[in-house]
PDB file of N, CA and C in Angstrom:
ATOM      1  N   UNK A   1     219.620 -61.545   1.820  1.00  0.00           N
ATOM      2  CA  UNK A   1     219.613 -62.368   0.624  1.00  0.00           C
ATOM      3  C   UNK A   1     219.696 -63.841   1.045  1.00  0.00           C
ATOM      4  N   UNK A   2     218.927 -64.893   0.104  1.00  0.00           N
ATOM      5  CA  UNK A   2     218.750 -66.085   0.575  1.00  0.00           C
ATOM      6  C   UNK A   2     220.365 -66.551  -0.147  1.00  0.00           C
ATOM      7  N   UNK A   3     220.565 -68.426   0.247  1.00  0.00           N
ATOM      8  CA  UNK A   3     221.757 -68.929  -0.196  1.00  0.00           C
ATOM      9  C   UNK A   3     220.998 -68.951  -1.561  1.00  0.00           C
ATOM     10  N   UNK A   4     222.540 -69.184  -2.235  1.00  0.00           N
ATOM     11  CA  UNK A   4     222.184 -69.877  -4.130  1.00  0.00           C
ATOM     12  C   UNK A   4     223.031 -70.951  -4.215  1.00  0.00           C
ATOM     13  N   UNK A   5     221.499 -72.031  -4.681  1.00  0.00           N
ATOM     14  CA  UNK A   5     221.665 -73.128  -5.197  1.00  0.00           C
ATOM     15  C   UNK A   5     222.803 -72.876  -6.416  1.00  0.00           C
ATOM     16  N   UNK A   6     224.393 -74.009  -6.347  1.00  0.00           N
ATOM     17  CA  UNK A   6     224.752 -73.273  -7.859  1.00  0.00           C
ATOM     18  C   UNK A   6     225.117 -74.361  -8.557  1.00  0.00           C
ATOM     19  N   UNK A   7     225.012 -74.498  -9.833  1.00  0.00           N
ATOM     20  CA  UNK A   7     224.697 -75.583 -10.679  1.00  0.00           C
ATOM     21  C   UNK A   7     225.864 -75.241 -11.787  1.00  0.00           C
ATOM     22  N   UNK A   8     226.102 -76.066 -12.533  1.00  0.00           N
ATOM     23  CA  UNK A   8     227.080 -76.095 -13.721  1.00  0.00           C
ATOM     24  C   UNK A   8     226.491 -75.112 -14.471  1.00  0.00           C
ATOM     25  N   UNK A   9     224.963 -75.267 -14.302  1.00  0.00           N
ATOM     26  CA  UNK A   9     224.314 -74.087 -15.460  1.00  0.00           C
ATOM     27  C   UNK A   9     224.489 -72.433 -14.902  1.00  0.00           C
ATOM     28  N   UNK A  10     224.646 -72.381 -13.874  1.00  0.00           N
ATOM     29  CA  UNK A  10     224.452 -71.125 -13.602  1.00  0.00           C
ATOM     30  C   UNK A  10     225.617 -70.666 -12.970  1.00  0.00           C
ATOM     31  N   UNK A  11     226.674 -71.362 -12.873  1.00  0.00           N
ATOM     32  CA  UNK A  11     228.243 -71.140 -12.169  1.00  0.00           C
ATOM     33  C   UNK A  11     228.602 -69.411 -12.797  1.00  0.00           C
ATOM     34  N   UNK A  12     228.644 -69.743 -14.111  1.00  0.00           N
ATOM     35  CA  UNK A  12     229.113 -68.678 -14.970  1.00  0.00           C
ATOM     36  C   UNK A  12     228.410 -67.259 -14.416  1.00  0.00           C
ATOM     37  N   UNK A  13     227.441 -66.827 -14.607  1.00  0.00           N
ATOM     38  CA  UNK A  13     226.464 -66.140 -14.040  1.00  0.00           C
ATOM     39  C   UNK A  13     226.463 -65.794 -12.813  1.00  0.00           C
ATOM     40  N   UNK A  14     226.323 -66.942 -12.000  1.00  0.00           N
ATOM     41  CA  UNK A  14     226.139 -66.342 -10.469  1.00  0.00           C
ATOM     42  C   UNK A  14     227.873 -66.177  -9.859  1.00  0.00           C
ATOM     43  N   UNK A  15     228.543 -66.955  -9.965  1.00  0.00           N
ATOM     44  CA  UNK A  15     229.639 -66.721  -9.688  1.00  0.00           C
ATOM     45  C   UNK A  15     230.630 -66.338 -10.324  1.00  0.00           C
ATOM     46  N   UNK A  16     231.617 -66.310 -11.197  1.00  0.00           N
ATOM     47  CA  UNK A  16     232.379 -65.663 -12.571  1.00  0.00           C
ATOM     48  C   UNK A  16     232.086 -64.205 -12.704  1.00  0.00           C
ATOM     49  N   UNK A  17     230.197 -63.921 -13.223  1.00  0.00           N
ATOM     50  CA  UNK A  17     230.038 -62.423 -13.471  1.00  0.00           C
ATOM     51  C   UNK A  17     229.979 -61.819 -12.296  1.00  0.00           C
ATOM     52  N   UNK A  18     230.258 -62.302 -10.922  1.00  0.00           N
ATOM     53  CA  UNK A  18     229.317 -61.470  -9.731  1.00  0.00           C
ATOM     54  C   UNK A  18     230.244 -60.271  -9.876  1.00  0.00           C
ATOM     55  N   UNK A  19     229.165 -59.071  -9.585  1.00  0.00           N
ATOM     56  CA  UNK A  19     229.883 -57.975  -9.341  1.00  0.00           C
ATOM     57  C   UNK A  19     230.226 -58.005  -7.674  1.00  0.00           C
ATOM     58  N   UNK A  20     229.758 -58.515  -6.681  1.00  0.00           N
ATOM     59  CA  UNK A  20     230.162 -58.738  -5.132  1.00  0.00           C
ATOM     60  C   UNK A  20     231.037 -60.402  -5.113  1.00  0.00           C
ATOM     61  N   UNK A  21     231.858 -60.466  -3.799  1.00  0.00           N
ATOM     62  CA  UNK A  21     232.571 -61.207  -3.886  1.00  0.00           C
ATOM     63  C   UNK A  21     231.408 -62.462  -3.728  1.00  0.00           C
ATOM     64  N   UNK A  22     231.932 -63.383  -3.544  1.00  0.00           N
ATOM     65  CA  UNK A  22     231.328 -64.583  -3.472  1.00  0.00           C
ATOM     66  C   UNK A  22     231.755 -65.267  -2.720  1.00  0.00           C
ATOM     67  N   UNK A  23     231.001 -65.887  -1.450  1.00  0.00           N
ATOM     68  CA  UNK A  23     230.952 -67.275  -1.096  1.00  0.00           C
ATOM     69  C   UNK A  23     230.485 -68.401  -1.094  1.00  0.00           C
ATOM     70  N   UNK A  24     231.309 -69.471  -1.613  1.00  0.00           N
ATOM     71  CA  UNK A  24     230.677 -71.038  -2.455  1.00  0.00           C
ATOM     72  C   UNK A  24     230.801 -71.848  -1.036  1.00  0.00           C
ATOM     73  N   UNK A  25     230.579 -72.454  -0.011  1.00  0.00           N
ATOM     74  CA  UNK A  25     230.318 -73.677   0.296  1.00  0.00           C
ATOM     75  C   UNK A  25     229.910 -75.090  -0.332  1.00  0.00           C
ATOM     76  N   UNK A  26     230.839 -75.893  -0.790  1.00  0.00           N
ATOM     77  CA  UNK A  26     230.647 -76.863  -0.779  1.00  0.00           C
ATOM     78  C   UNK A  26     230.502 -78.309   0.321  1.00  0.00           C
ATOM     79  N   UNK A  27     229.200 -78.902  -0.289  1.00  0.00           N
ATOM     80  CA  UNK A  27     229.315 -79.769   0.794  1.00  0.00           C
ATOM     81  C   UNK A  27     227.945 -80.846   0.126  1.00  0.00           C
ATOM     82  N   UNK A  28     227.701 -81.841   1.192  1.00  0.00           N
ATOM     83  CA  UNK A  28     226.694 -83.038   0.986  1.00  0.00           C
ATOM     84  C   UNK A  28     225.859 -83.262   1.878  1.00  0.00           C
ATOM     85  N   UNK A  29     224.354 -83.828   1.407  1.00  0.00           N
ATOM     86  CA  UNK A  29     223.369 -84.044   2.703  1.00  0.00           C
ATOM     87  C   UNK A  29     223.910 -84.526   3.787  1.00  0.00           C
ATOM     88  N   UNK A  30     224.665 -85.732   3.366  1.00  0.00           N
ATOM     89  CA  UNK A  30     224.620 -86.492   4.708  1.00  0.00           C
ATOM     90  C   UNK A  30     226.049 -86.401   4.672  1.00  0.00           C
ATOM     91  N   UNK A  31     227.154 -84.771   4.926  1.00  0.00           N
ATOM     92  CA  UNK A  31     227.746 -84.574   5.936  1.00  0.00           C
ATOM     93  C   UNK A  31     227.296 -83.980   7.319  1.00  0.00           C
ATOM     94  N   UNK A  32     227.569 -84.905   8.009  1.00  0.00           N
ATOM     95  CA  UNK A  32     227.908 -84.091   9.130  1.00  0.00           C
ATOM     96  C   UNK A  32     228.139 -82.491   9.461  1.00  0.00           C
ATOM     97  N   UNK A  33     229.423 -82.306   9.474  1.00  0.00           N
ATOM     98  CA  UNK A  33     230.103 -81.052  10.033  1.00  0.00           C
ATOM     99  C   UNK A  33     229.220 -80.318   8.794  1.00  0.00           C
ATOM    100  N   UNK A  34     228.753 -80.696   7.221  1.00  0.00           N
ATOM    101  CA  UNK A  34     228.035 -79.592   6.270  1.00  0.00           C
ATOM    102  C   UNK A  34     226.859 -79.155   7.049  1.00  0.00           C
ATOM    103  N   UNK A  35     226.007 -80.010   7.913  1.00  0.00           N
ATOM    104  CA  UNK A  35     224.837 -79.684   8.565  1.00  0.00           C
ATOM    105  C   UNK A  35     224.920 -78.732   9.577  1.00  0.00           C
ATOM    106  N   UNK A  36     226.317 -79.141  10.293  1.00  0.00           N
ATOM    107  CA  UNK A  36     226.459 -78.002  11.536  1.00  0.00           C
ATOM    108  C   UNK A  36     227.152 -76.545  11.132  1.00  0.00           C
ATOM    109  N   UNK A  37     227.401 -76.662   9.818  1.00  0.00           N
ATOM    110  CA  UNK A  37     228.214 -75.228   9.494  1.00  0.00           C
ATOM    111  C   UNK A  37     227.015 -74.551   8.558  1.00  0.00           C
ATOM    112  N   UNK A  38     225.550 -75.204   7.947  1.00  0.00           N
ATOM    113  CA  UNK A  38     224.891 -74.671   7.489  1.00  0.00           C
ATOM    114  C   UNK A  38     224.009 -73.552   7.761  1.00  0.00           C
ATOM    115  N   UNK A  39     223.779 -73.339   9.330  1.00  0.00           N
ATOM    116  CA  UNK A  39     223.199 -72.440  10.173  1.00  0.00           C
ATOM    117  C   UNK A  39     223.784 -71.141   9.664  1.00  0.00           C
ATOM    118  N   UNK A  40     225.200 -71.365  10.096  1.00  0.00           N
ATOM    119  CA  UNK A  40     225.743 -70.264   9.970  1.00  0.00           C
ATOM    120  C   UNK A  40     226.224 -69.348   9.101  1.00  0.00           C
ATOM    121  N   UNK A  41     226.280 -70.647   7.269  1.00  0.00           N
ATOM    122  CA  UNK A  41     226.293 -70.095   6.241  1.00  0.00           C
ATOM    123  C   UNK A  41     224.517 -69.301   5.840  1.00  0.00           C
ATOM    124  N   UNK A  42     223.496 -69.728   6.737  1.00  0.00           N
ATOM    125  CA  UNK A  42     221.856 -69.129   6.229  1.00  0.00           C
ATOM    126  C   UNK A  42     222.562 -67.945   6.987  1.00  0.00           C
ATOM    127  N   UNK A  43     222.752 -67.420   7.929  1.00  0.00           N
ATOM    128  CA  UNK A  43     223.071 -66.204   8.569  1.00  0.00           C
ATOM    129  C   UNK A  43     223.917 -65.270   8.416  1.00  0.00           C
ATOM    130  N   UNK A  44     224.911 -65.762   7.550  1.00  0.00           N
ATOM    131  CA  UNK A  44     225.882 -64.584   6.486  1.00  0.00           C
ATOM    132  C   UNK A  44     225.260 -64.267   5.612  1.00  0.00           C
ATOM    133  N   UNK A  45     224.527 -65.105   4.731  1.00  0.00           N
ATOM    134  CA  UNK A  45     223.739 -65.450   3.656  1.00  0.00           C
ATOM    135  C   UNK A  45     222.441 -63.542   3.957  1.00  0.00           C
ATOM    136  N   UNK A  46     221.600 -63.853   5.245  1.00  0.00           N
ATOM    137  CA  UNK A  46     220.803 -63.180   5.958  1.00  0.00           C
ATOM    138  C   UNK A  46     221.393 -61.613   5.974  1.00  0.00           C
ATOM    139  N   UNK A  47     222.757 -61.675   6.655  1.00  0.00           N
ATOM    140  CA  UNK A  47     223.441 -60.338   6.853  1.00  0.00           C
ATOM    141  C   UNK A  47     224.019 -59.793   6.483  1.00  0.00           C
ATOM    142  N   UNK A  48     224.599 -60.245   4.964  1.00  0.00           N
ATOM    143  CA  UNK A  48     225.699 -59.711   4.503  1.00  0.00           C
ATOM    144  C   UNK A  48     225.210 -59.426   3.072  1.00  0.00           C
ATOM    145  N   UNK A  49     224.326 -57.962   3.200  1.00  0.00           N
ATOM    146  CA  UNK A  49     224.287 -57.621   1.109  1.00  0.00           C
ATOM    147  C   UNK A  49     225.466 -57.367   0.195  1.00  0.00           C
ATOM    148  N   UNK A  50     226.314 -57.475   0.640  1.00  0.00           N
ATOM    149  CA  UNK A  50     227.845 -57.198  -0.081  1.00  0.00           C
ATOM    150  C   UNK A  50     228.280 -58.107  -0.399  1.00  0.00           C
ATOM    151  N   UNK A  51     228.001 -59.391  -0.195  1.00  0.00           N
ATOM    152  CA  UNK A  51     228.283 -60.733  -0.929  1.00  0.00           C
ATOM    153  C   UNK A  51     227.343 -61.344  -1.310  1.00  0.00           C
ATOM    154  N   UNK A  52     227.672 -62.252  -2.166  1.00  0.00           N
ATOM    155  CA  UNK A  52     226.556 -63.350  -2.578  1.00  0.00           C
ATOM    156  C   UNK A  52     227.608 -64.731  -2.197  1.00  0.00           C
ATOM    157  N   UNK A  53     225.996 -65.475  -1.355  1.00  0.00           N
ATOM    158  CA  UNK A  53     226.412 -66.542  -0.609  1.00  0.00           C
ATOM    159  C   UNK A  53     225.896 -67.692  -1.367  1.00  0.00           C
ATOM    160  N   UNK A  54     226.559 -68.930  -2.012  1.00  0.00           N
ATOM    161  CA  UNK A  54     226.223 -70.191  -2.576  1.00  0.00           C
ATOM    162  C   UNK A  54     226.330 -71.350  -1.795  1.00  0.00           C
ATOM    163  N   UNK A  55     226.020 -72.277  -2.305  1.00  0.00           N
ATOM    164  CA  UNK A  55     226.054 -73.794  -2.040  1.00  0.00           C
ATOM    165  C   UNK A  55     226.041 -74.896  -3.291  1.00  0.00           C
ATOM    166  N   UNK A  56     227.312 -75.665  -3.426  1.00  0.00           N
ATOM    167  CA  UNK A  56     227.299 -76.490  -4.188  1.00  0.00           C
ATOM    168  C   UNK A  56     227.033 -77.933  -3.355  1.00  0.00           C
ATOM    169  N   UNK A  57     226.492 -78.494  -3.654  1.00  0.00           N
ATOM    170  CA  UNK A  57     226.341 -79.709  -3.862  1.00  0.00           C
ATOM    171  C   UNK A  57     227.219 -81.001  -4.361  1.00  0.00           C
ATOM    172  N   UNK A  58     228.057 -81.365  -3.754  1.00  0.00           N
ATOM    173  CA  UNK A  58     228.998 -81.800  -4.575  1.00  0.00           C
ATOM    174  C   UNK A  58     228.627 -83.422  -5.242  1.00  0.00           C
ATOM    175  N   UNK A  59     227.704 -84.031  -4.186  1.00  0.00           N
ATOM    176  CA  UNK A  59     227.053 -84.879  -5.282  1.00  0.00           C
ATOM    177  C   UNK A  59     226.003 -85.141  -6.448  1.00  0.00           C
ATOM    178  N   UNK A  60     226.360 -83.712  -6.230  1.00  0.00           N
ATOM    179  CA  UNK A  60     225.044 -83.173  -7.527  1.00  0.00           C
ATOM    180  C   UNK A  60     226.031 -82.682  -8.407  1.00  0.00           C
ATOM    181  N   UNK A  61     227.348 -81.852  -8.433  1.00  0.00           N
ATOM    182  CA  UNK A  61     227.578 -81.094  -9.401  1.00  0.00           C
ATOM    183  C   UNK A  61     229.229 -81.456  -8.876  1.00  0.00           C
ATOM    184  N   UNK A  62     229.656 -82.818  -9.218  1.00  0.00           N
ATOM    185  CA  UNK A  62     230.910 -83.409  -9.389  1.00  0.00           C
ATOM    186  C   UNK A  62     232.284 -82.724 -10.420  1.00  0.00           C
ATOM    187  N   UNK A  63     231.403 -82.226 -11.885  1.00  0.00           N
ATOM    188  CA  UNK A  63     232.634 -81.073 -12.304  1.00  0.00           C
ATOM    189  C   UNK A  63     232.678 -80.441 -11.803  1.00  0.00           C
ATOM    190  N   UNK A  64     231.854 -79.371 -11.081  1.00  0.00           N
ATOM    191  CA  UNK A  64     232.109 -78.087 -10.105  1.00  0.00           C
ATOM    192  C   UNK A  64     233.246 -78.583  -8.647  1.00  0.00           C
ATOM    193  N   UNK A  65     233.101 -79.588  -7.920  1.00  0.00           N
ATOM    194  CA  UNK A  65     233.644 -79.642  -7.129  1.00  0.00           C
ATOM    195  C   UNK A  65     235.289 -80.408  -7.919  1.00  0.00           C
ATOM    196  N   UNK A  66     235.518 -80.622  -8.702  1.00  0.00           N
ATOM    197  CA  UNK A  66     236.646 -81.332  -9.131  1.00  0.00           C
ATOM    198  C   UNK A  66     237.436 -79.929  -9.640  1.00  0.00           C
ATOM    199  N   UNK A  67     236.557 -78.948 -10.230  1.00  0.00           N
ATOM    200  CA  UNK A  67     237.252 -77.962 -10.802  1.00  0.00           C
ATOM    201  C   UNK A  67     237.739 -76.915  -9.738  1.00  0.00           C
ATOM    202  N   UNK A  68     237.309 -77.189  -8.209  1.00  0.00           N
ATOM    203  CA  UNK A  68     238.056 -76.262  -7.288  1.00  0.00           C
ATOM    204  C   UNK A  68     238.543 -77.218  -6.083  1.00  0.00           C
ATOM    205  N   UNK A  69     239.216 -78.465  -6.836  1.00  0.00           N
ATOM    206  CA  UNK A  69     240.127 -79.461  -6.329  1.00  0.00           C
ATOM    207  C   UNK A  69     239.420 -79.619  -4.735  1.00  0.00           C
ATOM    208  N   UNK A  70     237.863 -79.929  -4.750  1.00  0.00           N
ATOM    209  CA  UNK A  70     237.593 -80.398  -3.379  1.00  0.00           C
ATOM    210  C   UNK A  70     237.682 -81.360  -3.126  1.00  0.00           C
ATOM    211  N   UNK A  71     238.354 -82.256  -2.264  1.00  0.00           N
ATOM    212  CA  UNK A  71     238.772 -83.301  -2.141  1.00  0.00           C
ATOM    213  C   UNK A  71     238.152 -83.697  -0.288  1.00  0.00           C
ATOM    214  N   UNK A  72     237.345 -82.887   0.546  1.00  0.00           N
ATOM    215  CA  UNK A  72     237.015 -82.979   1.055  1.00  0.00           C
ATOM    216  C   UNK A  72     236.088 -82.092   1.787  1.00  0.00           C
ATOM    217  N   UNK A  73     234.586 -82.222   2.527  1.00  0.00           N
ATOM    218  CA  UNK A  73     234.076 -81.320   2.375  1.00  0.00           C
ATOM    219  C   UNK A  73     233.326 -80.840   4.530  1.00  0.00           C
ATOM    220  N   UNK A  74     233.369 -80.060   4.677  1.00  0.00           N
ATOM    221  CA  UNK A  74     232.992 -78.627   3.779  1.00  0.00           C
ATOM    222  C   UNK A  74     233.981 -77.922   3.171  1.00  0.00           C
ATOM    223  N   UNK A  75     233.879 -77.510   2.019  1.00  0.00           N
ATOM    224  CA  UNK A  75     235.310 -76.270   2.099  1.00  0.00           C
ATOM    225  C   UNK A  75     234.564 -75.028   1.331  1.00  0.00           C
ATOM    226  N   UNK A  76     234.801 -74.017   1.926  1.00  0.00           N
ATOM    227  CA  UNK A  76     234.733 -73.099   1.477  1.00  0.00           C
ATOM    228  C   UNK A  76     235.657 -72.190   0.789  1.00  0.00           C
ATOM    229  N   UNK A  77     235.142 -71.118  -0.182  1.00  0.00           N
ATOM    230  CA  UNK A  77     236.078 -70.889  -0.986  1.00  0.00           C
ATOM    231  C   UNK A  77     235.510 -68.931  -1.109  1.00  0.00           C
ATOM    232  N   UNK A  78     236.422 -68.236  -1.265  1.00  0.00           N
ATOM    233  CA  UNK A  78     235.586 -66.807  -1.586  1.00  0.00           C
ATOM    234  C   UNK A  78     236.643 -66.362  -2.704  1.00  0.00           C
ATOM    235  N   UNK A  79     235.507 -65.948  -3.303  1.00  0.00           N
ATOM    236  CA  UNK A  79     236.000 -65.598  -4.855  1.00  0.00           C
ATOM    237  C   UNK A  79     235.818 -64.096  -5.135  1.00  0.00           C
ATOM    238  N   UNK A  80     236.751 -63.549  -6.052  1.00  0.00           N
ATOM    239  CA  UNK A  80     236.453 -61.707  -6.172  1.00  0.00           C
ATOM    240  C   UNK A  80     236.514 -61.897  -7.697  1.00  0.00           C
ATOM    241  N   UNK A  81     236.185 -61.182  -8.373  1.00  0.00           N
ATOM    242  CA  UNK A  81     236.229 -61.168  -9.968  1.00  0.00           C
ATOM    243  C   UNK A  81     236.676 -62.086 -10.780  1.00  0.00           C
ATOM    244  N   UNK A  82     235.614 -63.369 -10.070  1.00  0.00           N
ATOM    245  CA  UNK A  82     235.927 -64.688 -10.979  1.00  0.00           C
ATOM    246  C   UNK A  82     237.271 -65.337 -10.423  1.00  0.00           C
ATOM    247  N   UNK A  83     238.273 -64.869  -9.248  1.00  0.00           N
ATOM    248  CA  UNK A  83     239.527 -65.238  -8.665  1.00  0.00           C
ATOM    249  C   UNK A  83     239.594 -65.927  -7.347  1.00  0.00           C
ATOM    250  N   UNK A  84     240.208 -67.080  -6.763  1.00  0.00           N
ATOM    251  CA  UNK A  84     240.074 -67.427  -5.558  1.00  0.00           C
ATOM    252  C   UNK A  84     240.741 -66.726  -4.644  1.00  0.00           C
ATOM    253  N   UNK A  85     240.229 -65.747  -3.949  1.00  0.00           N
ATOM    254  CA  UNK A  85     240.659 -65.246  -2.695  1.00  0.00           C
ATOM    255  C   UNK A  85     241.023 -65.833  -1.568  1.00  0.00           C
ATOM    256  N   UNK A  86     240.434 -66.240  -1.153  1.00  0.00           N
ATOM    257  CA  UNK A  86     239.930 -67.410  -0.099  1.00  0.00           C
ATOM    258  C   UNK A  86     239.824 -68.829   0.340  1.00  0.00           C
ATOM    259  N   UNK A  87     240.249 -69.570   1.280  1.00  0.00           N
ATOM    260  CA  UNK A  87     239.545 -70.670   1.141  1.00  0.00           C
ATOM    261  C   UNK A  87     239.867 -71.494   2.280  1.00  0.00           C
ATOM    262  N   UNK A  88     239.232 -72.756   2.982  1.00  0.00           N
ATOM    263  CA  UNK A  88     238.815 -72.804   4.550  1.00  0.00           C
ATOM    264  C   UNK A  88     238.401 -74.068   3.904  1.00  0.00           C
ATOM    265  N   UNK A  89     238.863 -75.272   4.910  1.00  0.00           N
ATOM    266  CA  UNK A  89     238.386 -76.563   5.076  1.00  0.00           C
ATOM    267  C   UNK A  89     237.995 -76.975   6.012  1.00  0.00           C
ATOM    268  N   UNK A  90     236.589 -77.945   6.406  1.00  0.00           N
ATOM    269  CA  UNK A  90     236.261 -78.015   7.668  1.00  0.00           C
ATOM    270  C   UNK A  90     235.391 -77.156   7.968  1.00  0.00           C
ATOM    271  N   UNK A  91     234.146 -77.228   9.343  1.00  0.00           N
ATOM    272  CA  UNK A  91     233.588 -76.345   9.673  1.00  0.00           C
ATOM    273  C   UNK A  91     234.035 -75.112   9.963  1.00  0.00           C
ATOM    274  N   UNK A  92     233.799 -73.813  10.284  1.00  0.00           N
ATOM    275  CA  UNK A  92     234.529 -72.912  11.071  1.00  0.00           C
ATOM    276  C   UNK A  92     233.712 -72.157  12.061  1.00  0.00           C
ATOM    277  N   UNK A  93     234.250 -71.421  12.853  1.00  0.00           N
ATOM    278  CA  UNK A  93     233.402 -70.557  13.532  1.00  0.00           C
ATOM    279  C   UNK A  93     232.785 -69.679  12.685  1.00  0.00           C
ATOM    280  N   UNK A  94     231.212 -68.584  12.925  1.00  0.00           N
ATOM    281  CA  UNK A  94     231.275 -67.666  12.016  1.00  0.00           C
ATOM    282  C   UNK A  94     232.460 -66.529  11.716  1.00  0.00           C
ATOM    283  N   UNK A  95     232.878 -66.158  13.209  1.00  0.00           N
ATOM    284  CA  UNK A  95     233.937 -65.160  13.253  1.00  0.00           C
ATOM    285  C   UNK A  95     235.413 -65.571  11.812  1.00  0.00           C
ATOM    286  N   UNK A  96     235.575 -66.575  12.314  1.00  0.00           N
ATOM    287  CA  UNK A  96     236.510 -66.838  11.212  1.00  0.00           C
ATOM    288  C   UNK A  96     236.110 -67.118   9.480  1.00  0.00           C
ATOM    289  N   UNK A  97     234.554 -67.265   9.212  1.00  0.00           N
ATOM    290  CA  UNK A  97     234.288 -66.959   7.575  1.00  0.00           C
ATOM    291  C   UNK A  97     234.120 -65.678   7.144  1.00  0.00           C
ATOM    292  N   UNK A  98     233.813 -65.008   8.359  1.00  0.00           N
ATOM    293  CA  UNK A  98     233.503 -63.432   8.084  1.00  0.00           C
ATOM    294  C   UNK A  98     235.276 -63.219   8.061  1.00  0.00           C
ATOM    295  N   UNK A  99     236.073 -63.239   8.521  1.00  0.00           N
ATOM    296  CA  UNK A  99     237.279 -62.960   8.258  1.00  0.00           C
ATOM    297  C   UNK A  99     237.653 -63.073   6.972  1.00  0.00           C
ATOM    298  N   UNK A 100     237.216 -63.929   5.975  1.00  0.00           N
ATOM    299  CA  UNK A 100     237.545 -64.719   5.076  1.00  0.00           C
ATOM    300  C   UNK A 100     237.362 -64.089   3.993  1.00  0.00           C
ATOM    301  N   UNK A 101     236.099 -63.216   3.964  1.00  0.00           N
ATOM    302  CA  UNK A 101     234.982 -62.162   3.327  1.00  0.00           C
ATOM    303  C   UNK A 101     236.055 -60.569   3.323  1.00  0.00           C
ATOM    304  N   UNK A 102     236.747 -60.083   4.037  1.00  0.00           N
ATOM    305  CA  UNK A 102     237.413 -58.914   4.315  1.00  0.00           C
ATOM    306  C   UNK A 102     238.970 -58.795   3.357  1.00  0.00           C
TER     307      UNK A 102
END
Protein backbone atom coordinates (compact mmCIF):
# COMPACT_ATOMS: atom_id res chain seq x y z
CA UNK A 1 0.00 0.00 0.00
CA UNK A 2 1.16 3.49 -1.03
CA UNK A 3 1.55 6.51 1.87
CA UNK A 4 -1.81 8.75 2.40
CA UNK A 5 -1.75 12.15 1.77
CA UNK A 6 -4.05 13.28 4.95
CA UNK A 7 -5.92 16.41 4.89
CA UNK A 8 -8.49 17.99 7.36
CA UNK A 9 -10.94 16.61 4.75
CA UNK A 10 -10.18 13.20 4.96
CA UNK A 11 -8.64 12.84 8.69
CA UNK A 12 -12.06 11.50 9.77
CA UNK A 13 -12.17 8.72 7.21
CA UNK A 14 -8.76 7.69 6.74
CA UNK A 15 -7.73 7.89 10.19
CA UNK A 16 -10.66 7.95 13.08
CA UNK A 17 -12.71 5.14 10.93
CA UNK A 18 -9.55 2.95 10.11
CA UNK A 19 -10.33 -0.45 10.82
CA UNK A 20 -6.10 -1.15 10.91
CA UNK A 21 -3.98 0.83 13.16
CA UNK A 22 -2.52 3.83 11.75
CA UNK A 23 0.60 5.54 11.16
CA UNK A 24 0.58 9.53 10.76
CA UNK A 25 4.04 11.07 10.18
CA UNK A 26 4.12 14.44 10.41
CA UNK A 27 6.51 16.60 8.89
CA UNK A 28 7.66 19.53 6.11
CA UNK A 29 9.44 19.80 2.68
CA UNK A 30 12.21 21.46 3.75
CA UNK A 31 12.88 19.33 6.91
CA UNK A 32 15.73 17.80 6.98
CA UNK A 33 15.66 14.71 9.27
CA UNK A 34 11.53 14.54 7.41
CA UNK A 35 13.56 13.76 4.13
CA UNK A 36 15.87 11.22 5.72
CA UNK A 37 13.10 9.35 7.67
CA UNK A 38 10.86 9.41 4.45
CA UNK A 39 12.55 6.35 2.77
CA UNK A 40 11.75 4.45 5.41
CA UNK A 41 8.22 5.57 6.11
CA UNK A 42 7.66 4.53 1.72
CA UNK A 43 8.94 1.02 2.98
CA UNK A 44 6.57 0.29 5.94
CA UNK A 45 4.10 2.00 3.87
CA UNK A 46 5.35 -1.01 0.95
CA UNK A 47 5.37 -3.90 3.68
CA UNK A 48 3.06 -3.63 6.05
CA UNK A 49 -0.91 -4.49 4.86
CA UNK A 50 -1.99 -4.37 8.48
CA UNK A 51 -1.57 -0.75 8.79
CA UNK A 52 -2.33 2.22 7.00
CA UNK A 53 0.59 4.55 6.64
CA UNK A 54 -0.04 8.64 6.36
CA UNK A 55 1.67 11.84 6.01
CA UNK A 56 0.62 15.14 7.21
CA UNK A 57 1.96 18.03 6.09
CA UNK A 58 2.13 20.32 8.67
CA UNK A 59 2.40 23.40 6.62
CA UNK A 60 -0.39 22.49 4.77
CA UNK A 61 -2.72 21.25 7.47
CA UNK A 62 -1.76 23.52 10.69
CA UNK A 63 -5.20 22.36 12.62
CA UNK A 64 -4.17 18.79 12.15
CA UNK A 65 -0.77 19.30 13.51
CA UNK A 66 -1.93 21.65 16.50
CA UNK A 67 -4.61 19.07 17.32
CA UNK A 68 -1.83 16.31 18.07
CA UNK A 69 0.25 19.05 19.96
CA UNK A 70 3.21 18.86 17.27
CA UNK A 71 5.41 21.21 18.27
CA UNK A 72 8.22 19.77 16.42
CA UNK A 73 8.75 17.67 13.51
CA UNK A 74 9.11 14.63 12.50
CA UNK A 75 6.86 13.05 14.98
CA UNK A 76 5.18 10.26 14.57
CA UNK A 77 2.18 9.06 16.11
CA UNK A 78 0.22 5.41 15.82
CA UNK A 79 -3.24 5.39 16.41
CA UNK A 80 -5.77 2.19 17.09
CA UNK A 81 -9.53 2.96 17.03
CA UNK A 82 -9.31 6.60 16.61
CA UNK A 83 -6.77 6.45 20.09
CA UNK A 84 -3.08 7.47 20.42
CA UNK A 85 -1.09 4.47 21.00
CA UNK A 86 2.04 5.60 20.08
CA UNK A 87 4.28 8.24 19.50
CA UNK A 88 8.17 9.07 18.55
CA UNK A 89 9.91 12.41 17.93
CA UNK A 90 12.73 12.84 15.64
CA UNK A 91 13.92 10.51 12.98
CA UNK A 92 14.12 6.83 14.02
CA UNK A 93 15.59 3.75 12.91
CA UNK A 94 13.08 1.48 10.98
CA UNK A 95 13.53 -1.21 13.70
CA UNK A 96 12.31 1.13 16.27
CA UNK A 97 8.82 2.41 14.18
CA UNK A 98 8.07 -1.10 13.54
CA UNK A 99 8.27 -1.49 17.33
CA UNK A 100 5.88 1.25 17.63
CA UNK A 101 3.24 -0.64 15.25
CA UNK A 102 3.20 -3.96 17.79
Amino acid sequence: MSVLKITQENFEAEVLSSQKPVLIDFYADWCGPCRMLAPTIDEIAAERDDVKVCKVNVDEQGDLAARFGVMSIPSLFVLKNGEIVAQSLGAKPKAQILEMLN
